[in-house]
Protein backbone atom coordinates (compact mmCIF):
# COMPACT_ATOMS: atom_id res chain seq x y z
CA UNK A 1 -1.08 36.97 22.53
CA UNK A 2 2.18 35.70 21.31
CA UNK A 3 2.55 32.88 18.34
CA UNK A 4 1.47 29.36 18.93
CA UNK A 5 5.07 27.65 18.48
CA UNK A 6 3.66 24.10 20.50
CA UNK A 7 4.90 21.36 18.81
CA UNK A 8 1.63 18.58 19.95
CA UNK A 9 -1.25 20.58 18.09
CA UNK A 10 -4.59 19.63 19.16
CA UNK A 11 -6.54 17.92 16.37
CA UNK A 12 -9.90 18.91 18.55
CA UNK A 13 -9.80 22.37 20.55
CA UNK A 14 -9.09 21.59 23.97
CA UNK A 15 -11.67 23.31 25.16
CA UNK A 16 -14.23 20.85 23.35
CA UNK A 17 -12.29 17.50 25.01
CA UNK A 18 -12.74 19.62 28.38
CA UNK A 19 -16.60 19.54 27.64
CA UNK A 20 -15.67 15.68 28.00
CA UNK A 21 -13.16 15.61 30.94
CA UNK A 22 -13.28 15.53 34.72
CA UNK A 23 -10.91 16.18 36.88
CA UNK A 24 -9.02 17.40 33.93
CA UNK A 25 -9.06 13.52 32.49
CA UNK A 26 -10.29 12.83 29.31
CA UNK A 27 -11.31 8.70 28.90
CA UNK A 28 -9.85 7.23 25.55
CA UNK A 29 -10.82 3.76 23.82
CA UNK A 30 -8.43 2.62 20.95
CA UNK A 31 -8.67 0.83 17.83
CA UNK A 32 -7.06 -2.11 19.77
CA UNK A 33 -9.59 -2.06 22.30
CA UNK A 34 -7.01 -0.49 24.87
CA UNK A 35 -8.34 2.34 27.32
CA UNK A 36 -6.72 4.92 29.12
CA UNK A 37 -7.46 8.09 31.08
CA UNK A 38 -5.58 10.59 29.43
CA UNK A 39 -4.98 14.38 30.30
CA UNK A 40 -6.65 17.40 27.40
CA UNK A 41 -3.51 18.45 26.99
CA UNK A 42 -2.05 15.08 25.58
CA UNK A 43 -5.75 14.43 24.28
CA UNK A 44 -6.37 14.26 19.88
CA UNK A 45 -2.69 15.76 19.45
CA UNK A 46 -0.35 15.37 16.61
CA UNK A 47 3.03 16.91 16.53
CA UNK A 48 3.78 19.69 14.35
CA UNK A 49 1.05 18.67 12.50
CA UNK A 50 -0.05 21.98 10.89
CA UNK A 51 3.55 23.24 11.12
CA UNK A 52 5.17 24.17 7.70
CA UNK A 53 8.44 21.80 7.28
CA UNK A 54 10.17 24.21 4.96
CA UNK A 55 9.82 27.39 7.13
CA UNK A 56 11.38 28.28 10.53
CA UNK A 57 10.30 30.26 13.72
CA UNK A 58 6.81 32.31 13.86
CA UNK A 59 5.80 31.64 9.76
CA UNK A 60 6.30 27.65 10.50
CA UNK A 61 3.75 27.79 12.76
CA UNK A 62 1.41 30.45 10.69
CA UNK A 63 -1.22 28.03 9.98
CA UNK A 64 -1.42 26.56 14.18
CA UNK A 65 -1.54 30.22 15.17
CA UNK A 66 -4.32 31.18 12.46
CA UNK A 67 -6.29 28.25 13.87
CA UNK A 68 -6.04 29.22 17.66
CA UNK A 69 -6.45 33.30 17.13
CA UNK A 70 -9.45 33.12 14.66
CA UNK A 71 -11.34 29.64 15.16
CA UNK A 72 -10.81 28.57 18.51
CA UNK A 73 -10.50 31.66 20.44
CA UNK A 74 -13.76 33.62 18.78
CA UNK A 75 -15.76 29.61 18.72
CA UNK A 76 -14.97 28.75 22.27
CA UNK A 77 -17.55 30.96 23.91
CA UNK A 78 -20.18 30.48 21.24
CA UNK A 79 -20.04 26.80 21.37
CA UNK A 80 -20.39 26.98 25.09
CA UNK A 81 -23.14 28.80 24.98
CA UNK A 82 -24.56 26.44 23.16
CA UNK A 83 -23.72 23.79 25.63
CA UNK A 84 -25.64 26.19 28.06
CA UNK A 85 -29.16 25.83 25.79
CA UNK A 86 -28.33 29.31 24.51
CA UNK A 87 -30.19 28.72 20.95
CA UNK A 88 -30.97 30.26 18.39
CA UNK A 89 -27.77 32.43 17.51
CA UNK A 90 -27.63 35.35 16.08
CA UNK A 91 -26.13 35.40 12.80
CA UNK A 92 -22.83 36.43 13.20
CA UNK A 93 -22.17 34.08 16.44
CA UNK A 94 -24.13 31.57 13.81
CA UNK A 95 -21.60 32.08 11.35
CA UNK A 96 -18.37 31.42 13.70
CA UNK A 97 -19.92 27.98 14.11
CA UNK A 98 -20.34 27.27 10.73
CA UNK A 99 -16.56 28.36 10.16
CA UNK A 100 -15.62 26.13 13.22
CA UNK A 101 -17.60 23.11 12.07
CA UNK A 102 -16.00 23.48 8.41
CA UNK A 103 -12.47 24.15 9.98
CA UNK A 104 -13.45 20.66 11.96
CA UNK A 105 -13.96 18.86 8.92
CA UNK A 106 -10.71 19.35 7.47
CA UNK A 107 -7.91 20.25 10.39
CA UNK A 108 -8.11 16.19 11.79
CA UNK A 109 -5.73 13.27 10.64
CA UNK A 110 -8.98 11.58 9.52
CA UNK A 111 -9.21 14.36 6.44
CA UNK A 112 -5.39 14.27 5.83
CA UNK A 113 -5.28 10.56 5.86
CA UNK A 114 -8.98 10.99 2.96
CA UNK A 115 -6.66 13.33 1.32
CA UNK A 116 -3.71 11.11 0.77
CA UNK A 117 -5.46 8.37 -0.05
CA UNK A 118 -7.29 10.60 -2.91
CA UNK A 119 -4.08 11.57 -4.32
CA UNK A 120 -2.70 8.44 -4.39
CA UNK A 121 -5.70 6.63 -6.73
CA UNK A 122 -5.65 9.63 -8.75
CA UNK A 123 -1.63 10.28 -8.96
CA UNK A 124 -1.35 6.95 -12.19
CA UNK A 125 -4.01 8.74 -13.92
CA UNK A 126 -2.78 12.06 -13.84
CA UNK A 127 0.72 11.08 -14.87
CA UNK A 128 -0.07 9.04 -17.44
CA UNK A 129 -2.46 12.04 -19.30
CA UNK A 130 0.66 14.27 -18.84
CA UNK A 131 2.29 11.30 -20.25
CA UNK A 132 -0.02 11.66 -23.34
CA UNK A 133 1.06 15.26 -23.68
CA UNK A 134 5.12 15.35 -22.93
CA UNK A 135 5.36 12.21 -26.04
CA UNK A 136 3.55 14.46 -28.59
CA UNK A 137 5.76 16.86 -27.89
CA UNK A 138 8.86 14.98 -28.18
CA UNK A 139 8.20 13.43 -31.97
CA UNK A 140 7.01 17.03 -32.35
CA UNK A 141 3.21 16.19 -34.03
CA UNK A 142 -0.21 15.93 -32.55
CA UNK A 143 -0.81 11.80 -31.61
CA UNK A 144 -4.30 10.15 -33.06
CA UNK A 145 -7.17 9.04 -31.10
CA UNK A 146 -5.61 5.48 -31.01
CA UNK A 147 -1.73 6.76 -30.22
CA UNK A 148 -3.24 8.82 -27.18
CA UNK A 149 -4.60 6.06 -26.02
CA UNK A 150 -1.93 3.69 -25.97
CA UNK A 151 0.64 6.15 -25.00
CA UNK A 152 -2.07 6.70 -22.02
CA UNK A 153 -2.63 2.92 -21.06
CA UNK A 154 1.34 2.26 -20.93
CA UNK A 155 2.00 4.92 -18.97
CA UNK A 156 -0.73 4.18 -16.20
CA UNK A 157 1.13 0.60 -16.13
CA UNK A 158 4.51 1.78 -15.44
CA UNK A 159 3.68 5.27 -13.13
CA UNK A 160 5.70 5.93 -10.17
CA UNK A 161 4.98 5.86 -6.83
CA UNK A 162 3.44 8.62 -5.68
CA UNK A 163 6.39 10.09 -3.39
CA UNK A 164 8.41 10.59 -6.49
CA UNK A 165 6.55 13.67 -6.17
CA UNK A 166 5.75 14.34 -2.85
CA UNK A 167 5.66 17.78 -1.22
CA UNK A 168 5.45 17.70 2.09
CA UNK A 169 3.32 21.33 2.44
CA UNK A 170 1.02 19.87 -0.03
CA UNK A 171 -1.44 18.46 3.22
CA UNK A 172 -1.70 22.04 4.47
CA UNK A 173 -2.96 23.99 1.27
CA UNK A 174 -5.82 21.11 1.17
CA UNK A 175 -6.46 21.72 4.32
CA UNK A 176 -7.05 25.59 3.90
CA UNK A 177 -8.49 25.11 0.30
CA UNK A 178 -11.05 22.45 1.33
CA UNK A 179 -11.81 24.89 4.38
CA UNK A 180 -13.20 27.21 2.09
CA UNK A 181 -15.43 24.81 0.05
CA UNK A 182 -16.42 23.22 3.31
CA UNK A 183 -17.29 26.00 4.87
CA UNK A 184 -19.60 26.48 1.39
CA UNK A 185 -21.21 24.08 1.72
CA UNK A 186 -22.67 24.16 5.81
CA UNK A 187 -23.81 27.64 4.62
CA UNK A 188 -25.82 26.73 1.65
CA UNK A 189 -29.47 28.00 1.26
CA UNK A 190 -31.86 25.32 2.59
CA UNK A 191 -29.12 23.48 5.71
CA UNK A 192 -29.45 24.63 9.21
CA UNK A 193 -28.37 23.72 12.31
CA UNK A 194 -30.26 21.54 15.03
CA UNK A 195 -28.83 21.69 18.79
CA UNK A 196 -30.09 18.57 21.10
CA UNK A 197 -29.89 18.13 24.45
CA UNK A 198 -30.29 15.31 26.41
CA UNK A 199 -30.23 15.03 30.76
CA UNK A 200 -27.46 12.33 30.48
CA UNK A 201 -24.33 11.73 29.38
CA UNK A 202 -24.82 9.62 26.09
CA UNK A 203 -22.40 11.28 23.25
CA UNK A 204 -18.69 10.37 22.45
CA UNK A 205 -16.04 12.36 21.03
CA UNK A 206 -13.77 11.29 18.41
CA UNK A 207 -10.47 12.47 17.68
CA UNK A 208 -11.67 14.11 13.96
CA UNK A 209 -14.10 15.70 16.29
CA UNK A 210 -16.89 15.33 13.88
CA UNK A 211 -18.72 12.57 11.92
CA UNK A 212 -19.48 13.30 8.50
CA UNK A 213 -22.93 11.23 7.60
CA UNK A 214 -24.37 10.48 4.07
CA UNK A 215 -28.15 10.50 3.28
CA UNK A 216 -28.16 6.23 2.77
CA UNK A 217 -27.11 5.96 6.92
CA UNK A 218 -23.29 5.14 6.31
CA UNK A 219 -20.12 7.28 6.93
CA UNK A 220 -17.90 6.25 3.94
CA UNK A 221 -14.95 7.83 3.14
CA UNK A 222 -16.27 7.63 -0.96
CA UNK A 223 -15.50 11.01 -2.89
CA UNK A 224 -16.69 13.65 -3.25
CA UNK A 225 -16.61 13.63 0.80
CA UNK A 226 -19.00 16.47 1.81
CA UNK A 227 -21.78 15.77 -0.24
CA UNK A 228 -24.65 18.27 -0.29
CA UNK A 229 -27.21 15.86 1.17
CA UNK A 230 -24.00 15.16 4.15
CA UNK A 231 -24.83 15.16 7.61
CA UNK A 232 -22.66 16.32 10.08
CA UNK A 233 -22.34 15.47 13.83
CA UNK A 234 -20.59 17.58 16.27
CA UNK A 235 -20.98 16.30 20.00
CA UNK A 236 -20.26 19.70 22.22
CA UNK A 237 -20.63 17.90 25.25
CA UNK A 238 -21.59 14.20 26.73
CA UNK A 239 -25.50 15.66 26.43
CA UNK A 240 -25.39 18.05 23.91
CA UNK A 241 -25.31 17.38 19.88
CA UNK A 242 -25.17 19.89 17.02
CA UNK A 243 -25.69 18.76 13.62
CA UNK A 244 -25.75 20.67 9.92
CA UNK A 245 -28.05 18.97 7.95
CA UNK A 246 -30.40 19.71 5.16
CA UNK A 247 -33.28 17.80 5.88
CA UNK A 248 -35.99 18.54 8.58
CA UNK A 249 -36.56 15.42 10.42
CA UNK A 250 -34.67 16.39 13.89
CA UNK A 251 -37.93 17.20 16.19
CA UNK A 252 -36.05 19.55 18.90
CA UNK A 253 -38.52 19.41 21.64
CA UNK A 254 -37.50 15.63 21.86
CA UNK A 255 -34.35 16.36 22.68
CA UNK A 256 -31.03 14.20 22.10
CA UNK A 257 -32.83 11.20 21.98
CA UNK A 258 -31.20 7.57 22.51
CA UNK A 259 -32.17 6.90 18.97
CA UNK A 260 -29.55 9.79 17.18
CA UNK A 261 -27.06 9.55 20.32
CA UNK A 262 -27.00 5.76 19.06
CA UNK A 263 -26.01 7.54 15.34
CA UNK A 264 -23.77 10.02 16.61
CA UNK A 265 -21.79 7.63 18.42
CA UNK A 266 -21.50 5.35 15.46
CA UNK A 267 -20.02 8.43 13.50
CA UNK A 268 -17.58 9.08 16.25
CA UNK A 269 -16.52 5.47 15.89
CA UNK A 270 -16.24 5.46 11.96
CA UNK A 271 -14.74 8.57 11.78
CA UNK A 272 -11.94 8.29 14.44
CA UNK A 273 -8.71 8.04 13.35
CA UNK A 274 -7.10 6.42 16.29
CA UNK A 275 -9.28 6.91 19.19
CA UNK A 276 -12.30 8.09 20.67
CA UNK A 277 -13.22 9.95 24.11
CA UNK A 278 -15.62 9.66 26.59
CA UNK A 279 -16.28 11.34 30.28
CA UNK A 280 -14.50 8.86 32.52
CA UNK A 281 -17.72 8.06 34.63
CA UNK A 282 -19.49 7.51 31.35
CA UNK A 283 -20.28 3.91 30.23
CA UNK A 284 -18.97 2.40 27.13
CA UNK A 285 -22.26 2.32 24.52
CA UNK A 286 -23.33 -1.20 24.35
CA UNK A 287 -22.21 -3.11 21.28
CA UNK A 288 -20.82 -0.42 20.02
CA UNK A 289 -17.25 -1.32 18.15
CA UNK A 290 -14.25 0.09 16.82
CA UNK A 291 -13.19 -1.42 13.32
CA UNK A 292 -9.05 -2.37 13.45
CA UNK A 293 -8.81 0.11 10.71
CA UNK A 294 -9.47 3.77 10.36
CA UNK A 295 -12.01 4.60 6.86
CA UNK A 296 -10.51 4.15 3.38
CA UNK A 297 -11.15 5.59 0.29
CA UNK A 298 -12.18 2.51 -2.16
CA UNK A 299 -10.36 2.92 -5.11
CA UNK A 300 -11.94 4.27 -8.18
CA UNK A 301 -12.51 2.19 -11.50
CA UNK A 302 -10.71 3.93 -14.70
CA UNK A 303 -11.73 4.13 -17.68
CA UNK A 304 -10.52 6.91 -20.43
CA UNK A 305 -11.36 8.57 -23.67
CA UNK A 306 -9.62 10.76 -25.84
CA UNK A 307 -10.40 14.40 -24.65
CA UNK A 308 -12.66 16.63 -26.41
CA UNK A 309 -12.36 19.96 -26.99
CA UNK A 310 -12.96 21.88 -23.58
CA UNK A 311 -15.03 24.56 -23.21
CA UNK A 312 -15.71 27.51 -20.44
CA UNK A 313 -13.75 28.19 -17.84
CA UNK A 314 -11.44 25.32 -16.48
CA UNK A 315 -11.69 24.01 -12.75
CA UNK A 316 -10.30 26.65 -9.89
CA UNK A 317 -9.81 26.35 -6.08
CA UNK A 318 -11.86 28.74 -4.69
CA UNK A 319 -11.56 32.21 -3.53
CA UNK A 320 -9.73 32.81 0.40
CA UNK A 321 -11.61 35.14 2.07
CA UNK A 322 -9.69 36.22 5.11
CA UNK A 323 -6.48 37.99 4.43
CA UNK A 324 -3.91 35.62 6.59
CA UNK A 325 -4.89 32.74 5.47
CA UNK A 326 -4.47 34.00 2.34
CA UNK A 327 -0.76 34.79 3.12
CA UNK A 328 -0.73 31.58 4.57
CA UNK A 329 -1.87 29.90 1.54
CA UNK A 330 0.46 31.93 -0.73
CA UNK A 331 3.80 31.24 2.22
CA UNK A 332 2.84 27.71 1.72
CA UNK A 333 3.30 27.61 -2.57
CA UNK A 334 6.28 29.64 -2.49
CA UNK A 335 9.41 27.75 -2.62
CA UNK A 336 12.39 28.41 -0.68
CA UNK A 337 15.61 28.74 -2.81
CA UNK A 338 17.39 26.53 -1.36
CA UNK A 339 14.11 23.75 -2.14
CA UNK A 340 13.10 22.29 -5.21
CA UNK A 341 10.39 23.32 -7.01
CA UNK A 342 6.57 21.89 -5.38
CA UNK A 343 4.39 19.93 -7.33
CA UNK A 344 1.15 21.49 -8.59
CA UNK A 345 -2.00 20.36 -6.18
CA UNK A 346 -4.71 18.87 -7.91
């Protein structure tokens, strides 16, 4: 198979929105209320999206290639044999899903858009403690408790905008880093996977493909966002639902009931970023809405101390496991010469 150099890359595999097409037609409702029968291939696509803007040819498009040679290529057939009431898996077809579920969670504009938003409330802070830091270095002694402070609070006043800083591969390393802790978490001891099935078409698909749901019944974008206690819905097909959850309160021999279609859709509304899908012969769910506005982060409340003495071993991303993406990963933090040095991700 050659390299993936498309510039529209699909923010759901296409062969999930086919699950959801006819005739080769995929039905889409936007924010504004607008609908339109729309083909896969211009279905939940961003351009260049995962492509690196600092590399050209084959490495630009590493990270689009990774996605289509080692998630969607080895997940299509397992996911459709789910579809087919294939269940349980085995554990290595198990563990593909779990890897395309957590790749799901992170490769959509709804988790670039959480990221951003993340950055920005927490970009004031972080400046002004390296604020703190560069000023007791330029009067060349250690500031008090009270200095710190003040040096801190004035700093947090008069921060930058964020873009001062920006670096534009910054979105793909989250991406691939939050993969990894994702993916953690949907394979945790005690969380499983349910598969539902219902005998008509009731489910939607959104454009993030997924809807993340917390254990209180809302789908908030509120840090940390995958919560151990998370739910996550992943329609596979108009009648056929798979969700990772940790509880044990799904009662399979019901099936996809009208009840948890009714949830799933209201996931697949929340967590849209611009629009969701349906088959075209399928009914619009009955007072179901889509807000004007795609989820936001609410912004944190500060408050600060002077730091204490740390101890153990400070904060790390965590390990990559598979070689390329490693190399992605590492293609990604290495700056070209002829670019300026990247900001440090948080």
């Amino acid at each position: 198979m050659g390299a993936n150099t498309a510039k529209d890359h699909h923010l759901v595999p296409k062969y999930l929105l086919r699950a959801f097409a006819e005739d080769g037609h995929v039905l889409g409702r936007w924010r504004s209320g607008a609908e339109h029968r729309t083909p896969v291939r211009r279905a939940a696509v961003a351009r260049h999206f995962n492509t690196d803007p600092l590399t050209e040819g084959e490495q630009g498009t590493a990270l689009e290639t990774y996605l289509d040679r080692h998630v969607d290529n080895p997940s299509a057939p397992v996911l459709r044999a789910l579809r087919e009431g294939q269940w349980p898996l085995e554990q290595a077809r198990e563990a593909l899903v779990v890897d395309s579920l957590a790749w799901q969670v992170v490769r959509t504009q709804a988790f670039r858009s959480f990221d951003t938003q993340v950055g920005r409330h927490v970009f004031p802070a972080a400046w002004a403690a390296e604020a703190v830091d560069y000023f007791a270095e330029r009067i060349g002694r250690p500031l008090s408790e009270a200095e710190r402070m003040e040096v801190f609070w004035a700093a947090l006043r008069t921060a930058p905008d964020p873009s001062v800083v920006d670096d534009p591969r910054s979105p793909l390393r989250a991406s691939i880093r939050a993969f990894e802790r994702t993916r953690d978490v949907l394979a945790a001891p005690g969380r499983r996977l349910m598969l539902l099935h219902s005998a008509e078409p009731l489910l939607l698909l959104p454009d993030s493909g997924v809807a993340l749901r917390h254990k209180d019944g809302t789908f908030s974008f509120t840090p940390p966002l995958l919560p151990g206690a998370v739910e996550v819905f992943a329609p596979l097909s108009p009648t056929c639902l798979l969700i990772s959850t940790p509880r044990a309160h799904y009662r399979p021999h019901q099936g996809l009931t009208r009840k948890i279609a009714a949830k799933a859709n209201a996931g697949a509304a929340a967590w849209c970023q611009d629009a969701v899908y349906r088959l075209p012969s399928m009914p619009w769910p009955a007072r179901l809405r889509l807000a004007h506005t795609p989820l936001q982060v609410r912004p944190p409340h500060l408050s600060a101390a002077p730091a204490q003495q740390q101890s153990g071993r400070p904060p790390s991303h965590p390990e990559i496991r598979h070689s390329e993406l490693r190399a992605i990963l590492e293609q990604l933090s290495h700056t070209p010469a002829h670019q300026p040095p990247a900001r440090q991700d948080s």
